[in-house]
Protein backbone atom coordinates (compact mmCIF):
# COMPACT_ATOMS: atom_id res chain seq x y z
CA UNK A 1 9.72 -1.59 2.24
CA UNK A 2 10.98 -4.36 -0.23
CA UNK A 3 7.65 -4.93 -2.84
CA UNK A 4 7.53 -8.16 -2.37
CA UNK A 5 6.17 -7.67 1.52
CA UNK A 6 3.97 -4.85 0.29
CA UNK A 7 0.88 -7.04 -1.25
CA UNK A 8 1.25 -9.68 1.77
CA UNK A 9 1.42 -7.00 4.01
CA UNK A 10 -1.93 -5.21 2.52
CA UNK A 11 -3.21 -8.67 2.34
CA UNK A 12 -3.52 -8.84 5.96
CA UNK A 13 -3.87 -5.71 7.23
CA UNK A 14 -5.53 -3.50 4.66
CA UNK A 15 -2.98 -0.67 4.78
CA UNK A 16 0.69 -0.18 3.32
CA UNK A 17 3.39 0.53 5.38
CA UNK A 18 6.51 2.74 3.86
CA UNK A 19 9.63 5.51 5.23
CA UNK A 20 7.49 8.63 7.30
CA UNK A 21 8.29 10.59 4.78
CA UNK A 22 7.56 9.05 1.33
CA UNK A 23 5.60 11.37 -0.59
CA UNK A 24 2.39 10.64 -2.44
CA UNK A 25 0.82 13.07 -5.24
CA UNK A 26 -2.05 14.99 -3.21
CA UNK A 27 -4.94 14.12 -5.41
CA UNK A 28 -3.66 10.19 -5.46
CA UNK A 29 -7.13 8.27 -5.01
CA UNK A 30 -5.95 5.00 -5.38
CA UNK A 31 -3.19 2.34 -4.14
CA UNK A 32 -1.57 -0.24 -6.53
CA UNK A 33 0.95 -3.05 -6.24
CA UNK A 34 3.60 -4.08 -8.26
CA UNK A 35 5.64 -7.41 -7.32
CA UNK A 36 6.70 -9.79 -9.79
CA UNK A 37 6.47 -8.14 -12.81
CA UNK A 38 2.81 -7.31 -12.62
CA UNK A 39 0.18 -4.57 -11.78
CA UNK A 40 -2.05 -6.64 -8.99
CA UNK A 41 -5.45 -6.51 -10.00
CA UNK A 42 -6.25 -4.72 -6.36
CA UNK A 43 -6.60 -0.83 -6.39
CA UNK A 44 -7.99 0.05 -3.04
CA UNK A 45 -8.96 3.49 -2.20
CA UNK A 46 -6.98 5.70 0.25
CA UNK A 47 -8.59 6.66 3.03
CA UNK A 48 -5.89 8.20 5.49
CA UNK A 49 -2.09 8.47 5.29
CA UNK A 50 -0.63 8.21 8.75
CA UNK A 51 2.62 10.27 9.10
CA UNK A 52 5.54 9.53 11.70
CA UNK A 53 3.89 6.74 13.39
CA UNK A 54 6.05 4.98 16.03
CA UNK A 55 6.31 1.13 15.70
CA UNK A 56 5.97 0.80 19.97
CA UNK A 57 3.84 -0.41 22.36
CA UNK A 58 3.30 2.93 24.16
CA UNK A 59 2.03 3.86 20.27
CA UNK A 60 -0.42 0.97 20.61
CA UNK A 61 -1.76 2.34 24.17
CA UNK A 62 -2.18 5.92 22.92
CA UNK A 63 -3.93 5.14 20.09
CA UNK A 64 -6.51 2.91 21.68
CA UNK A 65 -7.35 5.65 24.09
CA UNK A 66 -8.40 7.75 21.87
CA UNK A 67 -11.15 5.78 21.43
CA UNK A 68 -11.30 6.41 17.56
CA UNK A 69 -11.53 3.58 14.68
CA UNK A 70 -9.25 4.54 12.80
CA UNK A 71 -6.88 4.68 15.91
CA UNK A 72 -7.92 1.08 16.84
CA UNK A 73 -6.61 -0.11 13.81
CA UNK A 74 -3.88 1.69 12.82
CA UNK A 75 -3.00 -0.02 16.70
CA UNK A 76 -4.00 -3.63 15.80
CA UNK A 77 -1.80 -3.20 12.71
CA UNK A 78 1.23 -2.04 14.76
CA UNK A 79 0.44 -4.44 17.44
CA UNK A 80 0.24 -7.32 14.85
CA UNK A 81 3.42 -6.03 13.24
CA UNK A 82 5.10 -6.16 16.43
CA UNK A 83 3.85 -9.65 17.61
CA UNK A 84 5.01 -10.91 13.95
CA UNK A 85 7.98 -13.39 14.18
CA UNK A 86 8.21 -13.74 10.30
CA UNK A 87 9.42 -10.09 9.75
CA UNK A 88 12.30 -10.00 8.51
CA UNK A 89 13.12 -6.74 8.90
CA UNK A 90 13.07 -4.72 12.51
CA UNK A 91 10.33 -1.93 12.96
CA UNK A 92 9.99 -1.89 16.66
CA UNK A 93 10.65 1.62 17.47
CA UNK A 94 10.68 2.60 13.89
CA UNK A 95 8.74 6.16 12.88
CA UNK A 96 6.85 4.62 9.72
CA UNK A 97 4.06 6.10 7.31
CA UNK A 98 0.81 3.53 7.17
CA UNK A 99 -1.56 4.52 4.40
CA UNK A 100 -5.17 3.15 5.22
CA UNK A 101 -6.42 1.32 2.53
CA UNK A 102 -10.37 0.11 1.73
CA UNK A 103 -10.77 -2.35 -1.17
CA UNK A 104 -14.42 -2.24 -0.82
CA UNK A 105 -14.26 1.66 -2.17
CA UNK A 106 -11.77 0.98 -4.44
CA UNK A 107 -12.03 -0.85 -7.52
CA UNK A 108 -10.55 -4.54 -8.91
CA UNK A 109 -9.95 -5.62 -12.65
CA UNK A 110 -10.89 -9.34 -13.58
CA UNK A 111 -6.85 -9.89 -13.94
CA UNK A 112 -3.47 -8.49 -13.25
CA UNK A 113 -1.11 -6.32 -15.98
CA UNK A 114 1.50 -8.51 -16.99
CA UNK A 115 5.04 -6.57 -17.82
CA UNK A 116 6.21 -7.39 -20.66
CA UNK A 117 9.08 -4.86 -21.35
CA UNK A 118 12.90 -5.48 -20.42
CA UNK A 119 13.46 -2.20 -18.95
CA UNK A 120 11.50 -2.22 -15.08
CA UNK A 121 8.07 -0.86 -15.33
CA UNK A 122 8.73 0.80 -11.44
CA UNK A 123 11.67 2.73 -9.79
CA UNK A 124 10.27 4.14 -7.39
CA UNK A 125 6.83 5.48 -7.27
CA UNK A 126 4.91 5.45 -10.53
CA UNK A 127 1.48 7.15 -11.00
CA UNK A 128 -1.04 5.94 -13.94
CA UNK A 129 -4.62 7.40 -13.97
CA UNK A 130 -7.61 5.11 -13.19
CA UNK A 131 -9.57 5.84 -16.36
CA UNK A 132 -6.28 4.24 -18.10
CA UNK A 133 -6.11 1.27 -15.78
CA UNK A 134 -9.97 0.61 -15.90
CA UNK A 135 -9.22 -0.17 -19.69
CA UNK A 136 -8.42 -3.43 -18.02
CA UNK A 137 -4.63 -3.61 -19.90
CA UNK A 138 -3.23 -7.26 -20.13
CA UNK A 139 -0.17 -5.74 -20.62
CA UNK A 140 2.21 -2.72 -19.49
CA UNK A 141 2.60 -1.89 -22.77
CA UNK A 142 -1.30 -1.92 -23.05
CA UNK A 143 -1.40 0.41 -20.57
CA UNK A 144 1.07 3.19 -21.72
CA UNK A 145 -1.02 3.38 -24.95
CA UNK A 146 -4.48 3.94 -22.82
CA UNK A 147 -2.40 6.77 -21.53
CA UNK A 148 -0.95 5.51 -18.04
């Protein structure tokens, strides 16, 4: 998923949606966004990653019958994802990944890390450690010296 839809995306439904089979570091706490050139300020905690999940409404049904929150809304995501005519990108019978997100366990600096290099601060995935971004970092640069 392009980065720029990633942050909206989150915005909206409180998860991040990627390929089934991206892979995340197993001890990975926390979720950050880069768009822009800058670090959001938003580093939500992860609370499930969802693997192989079709984009369908026979998805939707099956996962509201299970009577489980989490089910319910990993379905209202799909279901609003579905029902969205500003995609601009086709996921209707699409196995994605949806990582369930929770801002209110995660934690939020008072401002965003500017990059300020020429080369691009993320290819990729990129991992920093929290201690490093809780140095609150105005700057990339900032941050590689506290170690992330």
């Amino acid at each position: 998923m392009a980065a720029t839809n990633a942050w909206p995306e989150y915005e909206e439904t409180g998860t991040y949606i990627c390929q089934p089979r991206r892979s995340f570091r197993p001890n990975a706490e926390y979720l950050g966004f880069y768009a822009k050139r800058q670090i959001y300020p938003v580093f939500p905690r992860i609370l499930a990653f969802r693997r192989d999940i079709v984009f369908d409404r026979e998805t939707i049904r099956q996962l509201r019958a299970t009577n489980e929150p989490e089910d319910a809304q990993l379905a209202e995501v799909i279901e609003r994802d579905l029902n969205a005519s500003s995609r601009t990108y086709a996921r209707e019978g699409t196995p994605l990944q949806v990582v369930l997100l929770d801002a209110n366990s995660g934690f939020t600096l008072d401002h965003p890390i500017r990059h300020d290099g020429r080369a691009a601060w993320l290819r990729g995935q990129r991992y920093t450690s929290s201690r490093a971004l809780k140095t609150a970092p105005a700057t990339t640069e900032e941050l590689r010296a506290a170690g992330g």
